[in-house]
Protein backbone atom coordinates (compact mmCIF):
# COMPACT_ATOMS: atom_id res chain seq x y z
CA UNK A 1 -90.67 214.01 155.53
CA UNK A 2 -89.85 217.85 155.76
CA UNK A 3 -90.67 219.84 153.01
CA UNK A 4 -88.46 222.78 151.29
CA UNK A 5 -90.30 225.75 153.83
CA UNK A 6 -88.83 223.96 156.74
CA UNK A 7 -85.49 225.25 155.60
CA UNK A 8 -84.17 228.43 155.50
CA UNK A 9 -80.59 230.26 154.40
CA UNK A 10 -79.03 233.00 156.99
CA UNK A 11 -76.45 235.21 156.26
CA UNK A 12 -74.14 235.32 159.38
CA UNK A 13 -70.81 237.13 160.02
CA UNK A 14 -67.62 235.64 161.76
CA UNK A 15 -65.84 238.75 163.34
CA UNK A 16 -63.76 236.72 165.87
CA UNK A 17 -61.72 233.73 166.06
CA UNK A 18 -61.50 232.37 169.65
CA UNK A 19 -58.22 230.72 170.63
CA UNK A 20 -58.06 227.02 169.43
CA UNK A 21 -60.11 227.71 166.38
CA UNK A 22 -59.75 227.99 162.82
CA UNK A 23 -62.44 228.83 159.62
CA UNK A 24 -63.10 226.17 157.47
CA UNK A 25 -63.86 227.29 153.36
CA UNK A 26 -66.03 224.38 152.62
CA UNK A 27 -65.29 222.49 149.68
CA UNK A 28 -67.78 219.54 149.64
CA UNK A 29 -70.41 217.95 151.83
CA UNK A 30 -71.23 214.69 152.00
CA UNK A 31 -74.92 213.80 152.10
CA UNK A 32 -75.21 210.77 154.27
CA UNK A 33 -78.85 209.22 155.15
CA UNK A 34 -78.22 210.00 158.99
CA UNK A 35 -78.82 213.75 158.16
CA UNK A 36 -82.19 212.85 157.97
CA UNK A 37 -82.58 211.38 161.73
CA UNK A 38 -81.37 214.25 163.19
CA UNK A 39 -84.65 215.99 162.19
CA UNK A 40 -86.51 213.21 164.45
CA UNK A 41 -86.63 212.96 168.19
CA UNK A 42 -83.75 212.37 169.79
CA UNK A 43 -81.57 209.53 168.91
CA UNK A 44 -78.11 208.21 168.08
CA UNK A 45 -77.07 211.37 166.30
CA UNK A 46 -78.97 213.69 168.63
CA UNK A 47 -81.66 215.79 167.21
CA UNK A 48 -81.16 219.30 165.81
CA UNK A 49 -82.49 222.35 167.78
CA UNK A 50 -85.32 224.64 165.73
CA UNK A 51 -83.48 226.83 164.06
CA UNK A 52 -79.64 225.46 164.12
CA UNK A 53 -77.42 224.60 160.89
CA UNK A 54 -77.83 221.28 159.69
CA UNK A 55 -75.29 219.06 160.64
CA UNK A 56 -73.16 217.51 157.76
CA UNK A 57 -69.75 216.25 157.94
CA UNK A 58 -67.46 217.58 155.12
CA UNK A 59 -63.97 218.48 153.94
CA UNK A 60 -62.79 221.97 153.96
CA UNK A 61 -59.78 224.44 153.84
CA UNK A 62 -58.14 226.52 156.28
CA UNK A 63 -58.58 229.83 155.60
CA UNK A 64 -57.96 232.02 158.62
CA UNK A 65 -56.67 230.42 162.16
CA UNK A 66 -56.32 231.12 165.61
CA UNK A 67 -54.67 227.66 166.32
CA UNK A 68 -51.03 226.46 166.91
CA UNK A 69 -51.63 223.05 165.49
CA UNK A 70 -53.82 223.88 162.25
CA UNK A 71 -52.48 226.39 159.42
CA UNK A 72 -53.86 228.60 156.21
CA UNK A 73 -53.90 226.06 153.33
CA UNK A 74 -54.53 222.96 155.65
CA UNK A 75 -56.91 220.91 154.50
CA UNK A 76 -59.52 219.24 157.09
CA UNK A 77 -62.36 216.91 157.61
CA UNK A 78 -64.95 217.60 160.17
CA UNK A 79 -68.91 218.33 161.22
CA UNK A 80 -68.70 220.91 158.16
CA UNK A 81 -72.21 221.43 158.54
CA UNK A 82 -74.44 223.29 155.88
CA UNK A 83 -72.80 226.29 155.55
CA UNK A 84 -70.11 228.11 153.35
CA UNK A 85 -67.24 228.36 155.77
CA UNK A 86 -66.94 226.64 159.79
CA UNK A 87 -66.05 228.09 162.62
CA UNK A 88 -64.67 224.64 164.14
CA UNK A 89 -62.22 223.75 167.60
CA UNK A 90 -58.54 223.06 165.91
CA UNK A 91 -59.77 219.54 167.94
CA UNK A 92 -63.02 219.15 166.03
CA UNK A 93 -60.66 219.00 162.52
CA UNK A 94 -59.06 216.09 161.41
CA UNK A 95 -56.00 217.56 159.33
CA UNK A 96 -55.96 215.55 156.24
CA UNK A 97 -52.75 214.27 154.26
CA UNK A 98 -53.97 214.05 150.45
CA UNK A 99 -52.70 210.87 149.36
CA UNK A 100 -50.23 211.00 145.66
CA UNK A 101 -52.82 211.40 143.42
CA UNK A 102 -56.10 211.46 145.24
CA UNK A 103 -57.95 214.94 145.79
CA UNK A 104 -58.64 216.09 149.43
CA UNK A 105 -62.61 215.81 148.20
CA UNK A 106 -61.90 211.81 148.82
CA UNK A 107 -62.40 212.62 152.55
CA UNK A 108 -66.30 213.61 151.49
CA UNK A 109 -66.71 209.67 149.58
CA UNK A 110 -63.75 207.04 148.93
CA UNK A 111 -61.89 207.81 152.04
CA UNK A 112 -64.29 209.53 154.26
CA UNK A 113 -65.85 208.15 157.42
CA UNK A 114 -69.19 207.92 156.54
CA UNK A 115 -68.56 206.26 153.15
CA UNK A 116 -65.20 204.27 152.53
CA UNK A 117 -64.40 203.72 155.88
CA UNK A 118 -67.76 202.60 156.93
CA UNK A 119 -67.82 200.25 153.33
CA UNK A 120 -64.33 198.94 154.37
CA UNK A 121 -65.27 198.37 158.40
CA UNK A 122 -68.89 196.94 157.89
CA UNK A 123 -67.15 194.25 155.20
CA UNK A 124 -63.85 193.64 156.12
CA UNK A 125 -63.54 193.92 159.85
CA UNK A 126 -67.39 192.68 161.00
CA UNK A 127 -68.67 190.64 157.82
CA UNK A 128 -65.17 189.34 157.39
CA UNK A 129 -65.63 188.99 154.08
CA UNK A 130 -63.73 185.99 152.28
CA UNK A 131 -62.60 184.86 148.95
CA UNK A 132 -65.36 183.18 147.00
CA UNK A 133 -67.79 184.45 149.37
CA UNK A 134 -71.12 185.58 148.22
CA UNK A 135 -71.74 188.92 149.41
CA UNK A 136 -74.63 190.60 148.61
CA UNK A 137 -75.16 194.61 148.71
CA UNK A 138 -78.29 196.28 148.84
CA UNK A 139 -78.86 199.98 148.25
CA UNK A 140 -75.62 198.79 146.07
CA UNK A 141 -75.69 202.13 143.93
CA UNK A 142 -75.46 204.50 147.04
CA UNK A 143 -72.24 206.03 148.26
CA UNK A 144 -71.22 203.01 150.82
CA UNK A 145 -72.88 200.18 148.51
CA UNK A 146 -70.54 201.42 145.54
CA UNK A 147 -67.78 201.34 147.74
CA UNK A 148 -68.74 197.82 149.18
CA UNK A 149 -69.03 196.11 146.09
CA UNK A 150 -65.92 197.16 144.42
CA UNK A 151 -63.53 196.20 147.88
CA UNK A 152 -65.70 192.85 147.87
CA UNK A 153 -64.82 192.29 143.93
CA UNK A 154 -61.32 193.18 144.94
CA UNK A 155 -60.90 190.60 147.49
CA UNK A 156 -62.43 187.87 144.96
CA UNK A 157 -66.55 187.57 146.02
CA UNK A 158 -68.87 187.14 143.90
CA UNK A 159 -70.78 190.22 144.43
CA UNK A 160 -74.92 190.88 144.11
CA UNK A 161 -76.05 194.38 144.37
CA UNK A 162 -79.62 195.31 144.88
CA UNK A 163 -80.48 198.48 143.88
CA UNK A 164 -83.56 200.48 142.35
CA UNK A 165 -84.50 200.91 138.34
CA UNK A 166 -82.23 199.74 135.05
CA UNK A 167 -79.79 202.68 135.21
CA UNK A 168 -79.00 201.93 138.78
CA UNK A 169 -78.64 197.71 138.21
CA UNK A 170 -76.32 198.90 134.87
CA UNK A 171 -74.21 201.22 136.80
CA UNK A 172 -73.31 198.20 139.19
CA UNK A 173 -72.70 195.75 136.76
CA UNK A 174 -71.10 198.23 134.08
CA UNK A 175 -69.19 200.53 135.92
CA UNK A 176 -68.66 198.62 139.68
CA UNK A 177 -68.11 195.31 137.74
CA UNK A 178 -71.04 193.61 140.09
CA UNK A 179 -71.33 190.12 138.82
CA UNK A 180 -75.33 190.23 139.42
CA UNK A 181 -77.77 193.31 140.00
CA UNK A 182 -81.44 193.15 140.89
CA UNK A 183 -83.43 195.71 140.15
CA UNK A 184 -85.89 195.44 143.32
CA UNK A 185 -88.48 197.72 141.68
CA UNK A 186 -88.92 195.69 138.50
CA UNK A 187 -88.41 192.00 139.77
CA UNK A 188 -89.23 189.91 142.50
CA UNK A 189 -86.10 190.19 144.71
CA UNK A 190 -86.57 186.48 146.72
CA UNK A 191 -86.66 184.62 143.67
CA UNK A 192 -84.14 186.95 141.79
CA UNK A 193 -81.93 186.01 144.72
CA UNK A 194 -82.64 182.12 145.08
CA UNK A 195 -81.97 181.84 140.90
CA UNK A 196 -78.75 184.12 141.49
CA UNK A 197 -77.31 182.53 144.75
CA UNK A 198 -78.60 179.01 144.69
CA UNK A 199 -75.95 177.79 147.69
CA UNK A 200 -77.23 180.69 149.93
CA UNK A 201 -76.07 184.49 150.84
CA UNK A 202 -72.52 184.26 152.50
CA UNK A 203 -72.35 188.16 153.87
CA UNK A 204 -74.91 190.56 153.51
CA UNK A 205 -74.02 194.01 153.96
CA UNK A 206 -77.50 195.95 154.52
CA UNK A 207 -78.10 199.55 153.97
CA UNK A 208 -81.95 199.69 153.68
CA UNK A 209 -83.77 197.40 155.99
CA UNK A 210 -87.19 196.22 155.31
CA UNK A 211 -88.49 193.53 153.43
CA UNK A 212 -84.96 193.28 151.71
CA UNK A 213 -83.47 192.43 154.35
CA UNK A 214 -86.12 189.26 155.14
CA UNK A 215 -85.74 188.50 151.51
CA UNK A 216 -81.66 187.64 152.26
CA UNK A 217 -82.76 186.06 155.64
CA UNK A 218 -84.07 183.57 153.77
CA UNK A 219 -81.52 183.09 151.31
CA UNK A 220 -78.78 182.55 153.78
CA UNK A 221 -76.22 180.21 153.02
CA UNK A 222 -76.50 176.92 155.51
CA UNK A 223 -74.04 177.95 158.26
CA UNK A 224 -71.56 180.77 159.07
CA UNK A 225 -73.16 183.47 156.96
CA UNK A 226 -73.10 187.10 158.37
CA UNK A 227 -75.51 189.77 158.20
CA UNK A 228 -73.79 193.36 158.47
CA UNK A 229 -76.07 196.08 159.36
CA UNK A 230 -75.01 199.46 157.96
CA UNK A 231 -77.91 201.40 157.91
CA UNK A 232 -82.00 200.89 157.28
CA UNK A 233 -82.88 203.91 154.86
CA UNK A 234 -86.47 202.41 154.60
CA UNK A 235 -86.73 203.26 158.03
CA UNK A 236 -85.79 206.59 158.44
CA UNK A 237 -89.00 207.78 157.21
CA UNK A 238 -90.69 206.50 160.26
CA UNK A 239 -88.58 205.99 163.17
CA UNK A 240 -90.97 206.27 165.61
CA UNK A 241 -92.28 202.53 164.14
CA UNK A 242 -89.51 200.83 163.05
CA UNK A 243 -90.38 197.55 161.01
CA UNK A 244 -87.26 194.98 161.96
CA UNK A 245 -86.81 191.49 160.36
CA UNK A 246 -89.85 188.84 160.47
CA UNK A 247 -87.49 186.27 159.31
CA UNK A 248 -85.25 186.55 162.19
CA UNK A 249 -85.03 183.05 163.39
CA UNK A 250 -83.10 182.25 159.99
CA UNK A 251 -79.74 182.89 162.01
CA UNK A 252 -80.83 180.33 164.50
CA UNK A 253 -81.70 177.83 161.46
CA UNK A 254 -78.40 178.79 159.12
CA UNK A 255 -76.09 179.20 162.04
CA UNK A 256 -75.42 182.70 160.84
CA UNK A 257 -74.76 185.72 162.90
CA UNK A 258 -76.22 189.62 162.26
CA UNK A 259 -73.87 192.15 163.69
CA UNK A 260 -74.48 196.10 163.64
CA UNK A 261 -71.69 198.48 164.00
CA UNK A 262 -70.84 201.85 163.87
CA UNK A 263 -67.78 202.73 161.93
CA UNK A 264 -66.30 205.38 165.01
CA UNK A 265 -65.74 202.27 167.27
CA UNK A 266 -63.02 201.16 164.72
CA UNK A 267 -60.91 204.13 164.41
CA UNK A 268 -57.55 201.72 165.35
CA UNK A 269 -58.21 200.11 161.74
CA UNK A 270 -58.37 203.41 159.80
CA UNK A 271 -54.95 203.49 158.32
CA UNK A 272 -55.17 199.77 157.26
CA UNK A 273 -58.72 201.15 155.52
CA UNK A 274 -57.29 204.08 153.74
CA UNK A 275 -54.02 202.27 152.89
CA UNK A 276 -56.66 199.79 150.91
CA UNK A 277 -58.96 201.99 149.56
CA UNK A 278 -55.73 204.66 148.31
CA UNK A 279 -54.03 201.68 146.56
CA UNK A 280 -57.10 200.57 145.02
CA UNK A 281 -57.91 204.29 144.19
CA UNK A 282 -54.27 204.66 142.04
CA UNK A 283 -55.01 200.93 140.43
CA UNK A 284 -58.23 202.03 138.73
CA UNK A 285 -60.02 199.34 140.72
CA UNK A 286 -62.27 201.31 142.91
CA UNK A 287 -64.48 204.84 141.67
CA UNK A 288 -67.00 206.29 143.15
CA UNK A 289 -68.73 209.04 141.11
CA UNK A 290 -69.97 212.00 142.37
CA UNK A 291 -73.71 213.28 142.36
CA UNK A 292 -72.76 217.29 142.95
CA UNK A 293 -75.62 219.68 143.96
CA UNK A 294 -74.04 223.30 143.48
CA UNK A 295 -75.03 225.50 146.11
CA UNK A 296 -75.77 225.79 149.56
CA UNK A 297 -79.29 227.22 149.25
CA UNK A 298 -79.38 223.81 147.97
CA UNK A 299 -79.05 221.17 151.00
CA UNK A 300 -82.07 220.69 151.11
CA UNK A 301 -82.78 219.10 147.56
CA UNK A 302 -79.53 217.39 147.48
CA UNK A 303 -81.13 215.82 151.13
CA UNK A 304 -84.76 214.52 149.72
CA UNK A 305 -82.43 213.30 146.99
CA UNK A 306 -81.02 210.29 149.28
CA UNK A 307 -84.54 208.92 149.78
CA UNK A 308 -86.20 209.48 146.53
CA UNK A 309 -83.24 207.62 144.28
CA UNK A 310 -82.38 210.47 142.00
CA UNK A 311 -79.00 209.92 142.50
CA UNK A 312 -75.92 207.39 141.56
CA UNK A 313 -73.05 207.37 143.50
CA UNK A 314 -71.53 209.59 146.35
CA UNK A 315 -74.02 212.46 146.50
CA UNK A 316 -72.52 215.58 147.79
CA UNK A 317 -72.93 219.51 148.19
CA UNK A 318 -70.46 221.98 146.77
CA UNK A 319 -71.12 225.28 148.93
């Protein structure tokens, strides 16, 4: 892991606005767990050079422009970064239309990319979730687990969420309406699961990787059950020895399926995402609360945060 003097704050002017561009104010950051792989080697999300501005994606307002298709007062969603205000290509920023009722800040959790839309894609359109299923959720109090198992309750699963101490496992029953949380620090998670799905797991949406996941491997229901693969936060930590499933050849055995999937090759079902999420949003059904770490000196705090669980929720930076 990095420590706090591998990070430092610059003060840097913007004294010109190229043609195409516009300046970003930056209202809130999201702090998503693939930050952290971009301070590895090279991989999916490319690593960042010595001495570049973190990469974060965010939501932001238009303050000054140089851009035809992008005015003052606009709000947008884009690679914010960690940083006060973005210089960003009018192409780089998605305009966004706050929805009646919903702040443009929903762009950062509920109906941003990284969170809602990923919770919505990863369920709906790979583990084509069902009524009655039994979907189970780990890392179930982070950003996309608290989305996942409110749009599961709403389409009638039973939901389990796996999460880490009391205050997370009450948060998910309490305030996400989980039917069943296991606290995987204070309990043994295979038998937790066998007492609390004794038919068998029918989607598993997977955020962290690990032993969990070989725990729901075998507790799979007996055929068709899905295993989504969001993310592996256990991982991240160590990417250069990556610890996959040992219980693997439980898909063969269950006739189940695992499917990853990254939420940008889905953009066509976007507006059938946000028209769910936005209506469940106004209804009361679906929350998200917010973790907010004041202060762009500090990113890096609100970062170590994702991976040593002091956080509920959407965790994100207000510059």
């Amino acid at each position: 892991m990095p420590t706090i003097d591998d990070f430092g704050v610059e003060d840097v002017s913007i004294e010109d606005i190229p043609e195409g561009h516009i300046v970003a104010k930056v209202d809130t950051l999201s702090m998503d767990a693939w930050i952290r792989t971009t301070l590895n080697d090279e991989g999916m999300h490319k690593t960042g050079d010595i001495g570049t501005t973190i990469r974060a994606l965010g939501v932001g307002q238009v303050v000054e422009t140089n851009s035809k298709n992008l005015a003052i007062g606009d709000w947008v969603y884009g690679l914010m970064s960690a940083q006060t205000h973005a210089l960003l290509t009018d192409s780089a920023a998605t305009k966004v239309e706050p929805e009646h009722g919903i702040e443009p800040s929903a762009f950062a959790g509920q109906l941003g990319i990284t969170t809602g839309l990923t919770a919505w894609v990863g369920l709906v359109a790979v583990g084509e979730v069902q009524e009655s299923n039994v979907v189970v959720v780990s890392g179930a109090a982070g950003a996309v687990g608290s989305v996942v198992v409110q749009l599961a309750k709403a389409r009638g699963a039973v939901v389990i969420g796996i999460a880490g101490g009391p205050e997370k496992c009450k948060y998910l029953t309490d305030t996400l309406g989980a039917d069943i949380a296991i606290d995987y620090k204070g309990s043994d998670v295979a038998e937790a699961l066998a007492k609390a799905a004794p038919d068998g797991v029918d989607v598993f949406f997977d955020n962290v990787g690990g032993e969990i996941l070989d725990n729901v491997l075998d507790n799979l229901a007996v055929s068709g059950a899905r295993v989504v693969i969001c993310g592996a936060i256990s991982q991240y930590q160590h990417l250069e020895d990556v610890r996959g499933p040992k219980l693997y050849l439980r898909l063969a055995e269950r006739n189940a399926s695992m499917r990853g999937f990254v939420v940008s090759h889905y953009a066509a079902q976007y507006p059938e995402a946000i028209a769910e999420i936005s209506e469940l949003m106004r209804s009361g059904k679906l929350v998200l609360p917010e973790h907010v770490v004041e202060g762009i000196d500090h990113f890096p705090e609100a970062l170590f945060m994702l991976f040593n669980g002091k956080h509920l929720g959407n965790l994100v930076v207000k510059p």
